[in-house]
N, C-alpha and C. Protein backbone atom coordinates (compact mmCIF):
# COMPACT_ATOMS: atom_id res chain seq x y z
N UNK A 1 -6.28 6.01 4.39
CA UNK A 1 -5.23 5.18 4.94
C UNK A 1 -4.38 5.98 5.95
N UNK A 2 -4.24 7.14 6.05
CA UNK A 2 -3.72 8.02 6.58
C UNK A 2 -4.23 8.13 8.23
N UNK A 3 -5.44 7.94 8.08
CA UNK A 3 -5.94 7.93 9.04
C UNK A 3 -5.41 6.37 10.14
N UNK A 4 -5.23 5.55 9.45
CA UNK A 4 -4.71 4.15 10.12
C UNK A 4 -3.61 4.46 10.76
N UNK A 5 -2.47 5.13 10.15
CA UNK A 5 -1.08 5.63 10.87
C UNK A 5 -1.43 6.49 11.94
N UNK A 6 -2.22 7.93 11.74
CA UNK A 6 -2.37 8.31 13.03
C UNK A 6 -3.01 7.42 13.89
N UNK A 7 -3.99 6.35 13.86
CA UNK A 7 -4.23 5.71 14.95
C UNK A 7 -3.40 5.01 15.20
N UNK A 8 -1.74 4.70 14.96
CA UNK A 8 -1.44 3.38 15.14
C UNK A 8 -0.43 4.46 16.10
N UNK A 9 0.09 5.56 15.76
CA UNK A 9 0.93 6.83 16.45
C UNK A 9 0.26 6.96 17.66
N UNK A 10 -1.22 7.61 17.86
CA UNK A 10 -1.26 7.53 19.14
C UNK A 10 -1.91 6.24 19.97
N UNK A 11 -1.93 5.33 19.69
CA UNK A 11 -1.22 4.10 20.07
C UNK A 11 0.24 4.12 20.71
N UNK A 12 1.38 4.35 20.22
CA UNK A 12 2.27 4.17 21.12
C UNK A 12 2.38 5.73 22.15
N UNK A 13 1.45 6.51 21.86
CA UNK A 13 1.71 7.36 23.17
C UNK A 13 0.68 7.17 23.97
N UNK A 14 -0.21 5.97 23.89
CA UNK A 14 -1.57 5.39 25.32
C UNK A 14 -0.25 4.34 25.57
N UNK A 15 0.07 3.73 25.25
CA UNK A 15 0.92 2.57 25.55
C UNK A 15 2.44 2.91 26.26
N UNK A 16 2.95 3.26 25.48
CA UNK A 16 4.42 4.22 26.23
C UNK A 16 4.26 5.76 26.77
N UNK A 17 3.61 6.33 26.37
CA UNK A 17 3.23 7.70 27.19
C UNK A 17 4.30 8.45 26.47
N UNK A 18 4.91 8.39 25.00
CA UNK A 18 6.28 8.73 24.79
C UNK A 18 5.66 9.84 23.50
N UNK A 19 5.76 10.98 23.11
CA UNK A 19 4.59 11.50 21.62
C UNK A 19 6.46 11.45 21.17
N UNK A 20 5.55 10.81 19.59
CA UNK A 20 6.73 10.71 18.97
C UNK A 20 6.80 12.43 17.56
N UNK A 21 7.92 12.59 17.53
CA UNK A 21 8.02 14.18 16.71
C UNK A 21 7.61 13.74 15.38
N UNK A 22 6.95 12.26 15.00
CA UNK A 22 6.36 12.47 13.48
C UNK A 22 4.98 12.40 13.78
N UNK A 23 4.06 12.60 15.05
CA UNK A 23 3.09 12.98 15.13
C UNK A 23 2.00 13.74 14.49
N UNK A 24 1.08 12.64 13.51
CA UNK A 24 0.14 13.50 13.06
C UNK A 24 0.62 13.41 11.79
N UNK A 25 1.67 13.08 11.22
CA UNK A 25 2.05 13.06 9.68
C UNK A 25 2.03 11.64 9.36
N UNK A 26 1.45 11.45 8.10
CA UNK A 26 1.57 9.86 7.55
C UNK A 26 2.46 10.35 6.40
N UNK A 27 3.68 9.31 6.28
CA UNK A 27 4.78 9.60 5.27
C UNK A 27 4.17 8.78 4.43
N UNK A 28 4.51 9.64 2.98
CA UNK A 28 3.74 8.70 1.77
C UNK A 28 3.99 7.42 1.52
N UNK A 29 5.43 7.05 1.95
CA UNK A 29 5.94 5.41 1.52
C UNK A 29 5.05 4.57 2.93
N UNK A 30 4.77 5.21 4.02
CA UNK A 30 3.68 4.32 4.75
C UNK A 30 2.28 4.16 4.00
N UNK A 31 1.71 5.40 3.87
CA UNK A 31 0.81 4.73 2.95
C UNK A 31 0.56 4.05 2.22
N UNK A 32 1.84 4.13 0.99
CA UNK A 32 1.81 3.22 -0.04
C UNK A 32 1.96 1.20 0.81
N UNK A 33 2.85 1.36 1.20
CA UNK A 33 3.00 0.08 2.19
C UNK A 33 1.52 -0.18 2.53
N UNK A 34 0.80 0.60 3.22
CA UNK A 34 -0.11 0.10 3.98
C UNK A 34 -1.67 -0.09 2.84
N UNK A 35 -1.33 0.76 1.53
CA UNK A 35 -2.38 -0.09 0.85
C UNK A 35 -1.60 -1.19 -0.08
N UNK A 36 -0.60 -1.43 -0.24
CA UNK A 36 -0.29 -2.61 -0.64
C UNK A 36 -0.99 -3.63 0.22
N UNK A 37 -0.46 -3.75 1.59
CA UNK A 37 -0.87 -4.95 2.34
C UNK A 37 -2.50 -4.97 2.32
N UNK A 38 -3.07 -4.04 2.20
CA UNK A 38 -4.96 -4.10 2.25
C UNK A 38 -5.13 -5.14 0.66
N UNK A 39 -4.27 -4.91 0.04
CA UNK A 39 -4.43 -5.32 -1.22
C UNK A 39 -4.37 -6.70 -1.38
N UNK A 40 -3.90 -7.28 -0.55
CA UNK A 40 -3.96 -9.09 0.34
C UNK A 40 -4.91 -9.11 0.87
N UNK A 41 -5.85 -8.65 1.89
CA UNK A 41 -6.44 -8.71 2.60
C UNK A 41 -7.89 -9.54 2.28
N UNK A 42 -8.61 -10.17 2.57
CA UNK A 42 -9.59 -11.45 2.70
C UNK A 42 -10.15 -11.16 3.62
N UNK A 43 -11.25 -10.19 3.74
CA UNK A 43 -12.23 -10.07 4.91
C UNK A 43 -13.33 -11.19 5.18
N UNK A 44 -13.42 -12.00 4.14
CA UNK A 44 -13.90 -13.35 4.26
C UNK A 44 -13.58 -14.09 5.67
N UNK A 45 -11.58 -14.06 5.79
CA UNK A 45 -11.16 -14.82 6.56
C UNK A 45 -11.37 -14.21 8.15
N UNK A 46 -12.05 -12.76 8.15
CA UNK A 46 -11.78 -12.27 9.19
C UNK A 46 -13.44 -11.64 9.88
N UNK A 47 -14.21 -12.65 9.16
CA UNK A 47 -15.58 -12.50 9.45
C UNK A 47 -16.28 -13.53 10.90
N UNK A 48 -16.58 -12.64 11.86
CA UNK A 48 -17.17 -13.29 13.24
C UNK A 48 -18.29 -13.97 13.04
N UNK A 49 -18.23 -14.86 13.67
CA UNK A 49 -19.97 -15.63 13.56
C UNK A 49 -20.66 -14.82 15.02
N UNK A 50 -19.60 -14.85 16.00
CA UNK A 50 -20.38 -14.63 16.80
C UNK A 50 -19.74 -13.34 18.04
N UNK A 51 -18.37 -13.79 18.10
CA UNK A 51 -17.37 -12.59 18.77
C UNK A 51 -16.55 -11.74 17.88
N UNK A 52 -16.31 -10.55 18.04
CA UNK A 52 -14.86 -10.05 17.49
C UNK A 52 -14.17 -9.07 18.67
N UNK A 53 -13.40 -9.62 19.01
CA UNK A 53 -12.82 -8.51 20.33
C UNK A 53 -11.78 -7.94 19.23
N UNK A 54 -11.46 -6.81 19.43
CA UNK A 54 -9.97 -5.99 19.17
C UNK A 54 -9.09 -5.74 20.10
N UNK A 55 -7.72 -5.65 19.54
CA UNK A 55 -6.67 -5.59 20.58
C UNK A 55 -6.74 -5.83 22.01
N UNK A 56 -7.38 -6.98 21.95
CA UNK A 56 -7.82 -7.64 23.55
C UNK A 56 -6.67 -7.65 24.27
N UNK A 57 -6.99 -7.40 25.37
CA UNK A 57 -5.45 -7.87 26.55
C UNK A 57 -6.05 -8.71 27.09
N UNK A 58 -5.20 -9.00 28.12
CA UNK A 58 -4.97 -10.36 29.28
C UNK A 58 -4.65 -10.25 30.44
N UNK A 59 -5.84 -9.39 31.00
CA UNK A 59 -6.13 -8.46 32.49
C UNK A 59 -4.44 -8.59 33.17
N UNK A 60 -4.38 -9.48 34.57
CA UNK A 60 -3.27 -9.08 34.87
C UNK A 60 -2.14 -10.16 34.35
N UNK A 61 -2.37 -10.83 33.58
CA UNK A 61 -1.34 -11.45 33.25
C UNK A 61 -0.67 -10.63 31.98
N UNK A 62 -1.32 -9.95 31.80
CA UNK A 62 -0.63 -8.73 30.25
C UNK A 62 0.87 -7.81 31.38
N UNK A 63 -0.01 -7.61 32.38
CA UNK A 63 0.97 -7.02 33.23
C UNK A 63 2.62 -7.23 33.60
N UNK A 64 2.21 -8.92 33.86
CA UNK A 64 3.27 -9.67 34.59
C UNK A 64 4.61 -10.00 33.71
N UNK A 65 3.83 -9.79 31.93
CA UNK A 65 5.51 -9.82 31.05
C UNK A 65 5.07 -8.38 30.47
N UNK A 66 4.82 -7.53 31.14
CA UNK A 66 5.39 -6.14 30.62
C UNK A 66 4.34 -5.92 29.29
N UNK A 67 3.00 -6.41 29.28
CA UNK A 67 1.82 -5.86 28.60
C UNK A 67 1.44 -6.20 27.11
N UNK A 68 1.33 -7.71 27.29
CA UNK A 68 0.99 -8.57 26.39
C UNK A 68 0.22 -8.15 26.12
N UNK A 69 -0.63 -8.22 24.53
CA UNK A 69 -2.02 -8.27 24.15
C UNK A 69 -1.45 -8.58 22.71
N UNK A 70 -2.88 -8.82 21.95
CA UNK A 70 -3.30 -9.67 20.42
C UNK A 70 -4.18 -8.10 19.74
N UNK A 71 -4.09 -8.51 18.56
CA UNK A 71 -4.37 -7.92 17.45
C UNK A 71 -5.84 -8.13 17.43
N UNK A 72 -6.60 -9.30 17.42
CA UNK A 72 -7.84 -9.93 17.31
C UNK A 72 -8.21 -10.77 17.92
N UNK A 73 -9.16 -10.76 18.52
CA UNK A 73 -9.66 -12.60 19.28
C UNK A 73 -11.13 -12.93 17.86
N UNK A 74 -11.28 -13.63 17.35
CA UNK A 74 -12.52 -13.90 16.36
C UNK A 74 -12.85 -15.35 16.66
N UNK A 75 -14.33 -15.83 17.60
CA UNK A 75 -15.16 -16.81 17.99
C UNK A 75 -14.32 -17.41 18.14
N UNK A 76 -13.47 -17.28 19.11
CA UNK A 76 -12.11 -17.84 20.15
C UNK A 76 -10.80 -17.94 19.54
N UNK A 77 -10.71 -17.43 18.18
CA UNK A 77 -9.22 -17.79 17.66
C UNK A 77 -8.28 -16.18 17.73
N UNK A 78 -7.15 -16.92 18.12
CA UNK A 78 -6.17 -15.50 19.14
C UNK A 78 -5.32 -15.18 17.55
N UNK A 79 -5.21 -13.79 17.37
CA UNK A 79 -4.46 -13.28 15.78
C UNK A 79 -3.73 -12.23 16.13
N UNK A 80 -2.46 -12.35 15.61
CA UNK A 80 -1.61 -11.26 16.18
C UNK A 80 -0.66 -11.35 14.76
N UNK A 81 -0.93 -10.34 13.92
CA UNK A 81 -0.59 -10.22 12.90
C UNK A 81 0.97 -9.59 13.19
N UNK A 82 2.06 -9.96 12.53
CA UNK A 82 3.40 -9.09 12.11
C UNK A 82 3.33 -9.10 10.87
N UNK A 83 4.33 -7.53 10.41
CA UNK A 83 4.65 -7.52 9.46
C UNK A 83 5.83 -7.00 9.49
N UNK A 84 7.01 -7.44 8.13
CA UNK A 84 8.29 -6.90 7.99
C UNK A 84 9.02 -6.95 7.01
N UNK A 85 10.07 -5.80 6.64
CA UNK A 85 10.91 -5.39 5.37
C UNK A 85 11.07 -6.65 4.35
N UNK A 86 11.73 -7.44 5.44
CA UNK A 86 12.25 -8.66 4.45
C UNK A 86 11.02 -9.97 4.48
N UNK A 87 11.46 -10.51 3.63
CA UNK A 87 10.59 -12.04 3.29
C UNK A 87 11.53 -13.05 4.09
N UNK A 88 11.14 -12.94 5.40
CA UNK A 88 11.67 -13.68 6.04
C UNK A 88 10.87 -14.37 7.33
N UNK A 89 10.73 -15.33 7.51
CA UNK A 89 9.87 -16.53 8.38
C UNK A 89 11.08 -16.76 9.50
N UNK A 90 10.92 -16.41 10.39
CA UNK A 90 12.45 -16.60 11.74
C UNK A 90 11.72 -17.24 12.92
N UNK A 91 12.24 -17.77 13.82
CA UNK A 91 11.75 -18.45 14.94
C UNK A 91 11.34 -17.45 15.68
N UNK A 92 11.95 -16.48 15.42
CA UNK A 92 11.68 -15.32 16.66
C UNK A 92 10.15 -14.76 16.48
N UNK A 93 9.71 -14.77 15.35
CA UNK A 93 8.37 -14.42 15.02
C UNK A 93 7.13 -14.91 15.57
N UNK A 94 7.56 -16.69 15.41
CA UNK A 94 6.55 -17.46 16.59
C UNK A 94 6.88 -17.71 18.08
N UNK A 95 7.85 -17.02 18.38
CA UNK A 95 7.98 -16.81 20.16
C UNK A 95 7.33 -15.54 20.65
């Protein structure tokens, strides 16, 4: 699981160009977090018949609001997973 955080770290330094000083360390309460949420997880629901793109963008229109892209495209359906502290459903989530 450890390995998921460093990919998700240098992720924001291809994306912002910014290296952040917890580089390379996965803090144990991320881990724990991050196999909780595997512990939901239904690879059933996330099985391609025929496409699976990852973190697809949206050539130059990703550009034009400052570098849109999705989590998953799967045999045309667009998935852009959040997650957060509280149990909370806000409008801001589906904008």
């Amino acid at each position: 699981m450890e390995e998921a955080i460093y990919l998700a770290q240098l992720d924001g330094v291809v994306r912002l160009g910014f290296i952040y000083p917890n580089l390379g360390d996965a803090a144990r309460e991320d881990v724990r977090d991050l196999n909780k949420l595997l512990s939901i997880f239904n690879p059933a629901q996330f099985r391609a018949k025929d496409i699976c793109l990852l973190n697809p963008i949206f050539g130059k229109a990703s550009h034009l609001i400052g570098g849109a892209d999705a989590d998953l495209c799967i045999d045309g359906m667009l998935i852009d997973i959040k997650t957060t502290k509280n149990f909370d459903l806000s409008r801001k989530y589906f904008n």
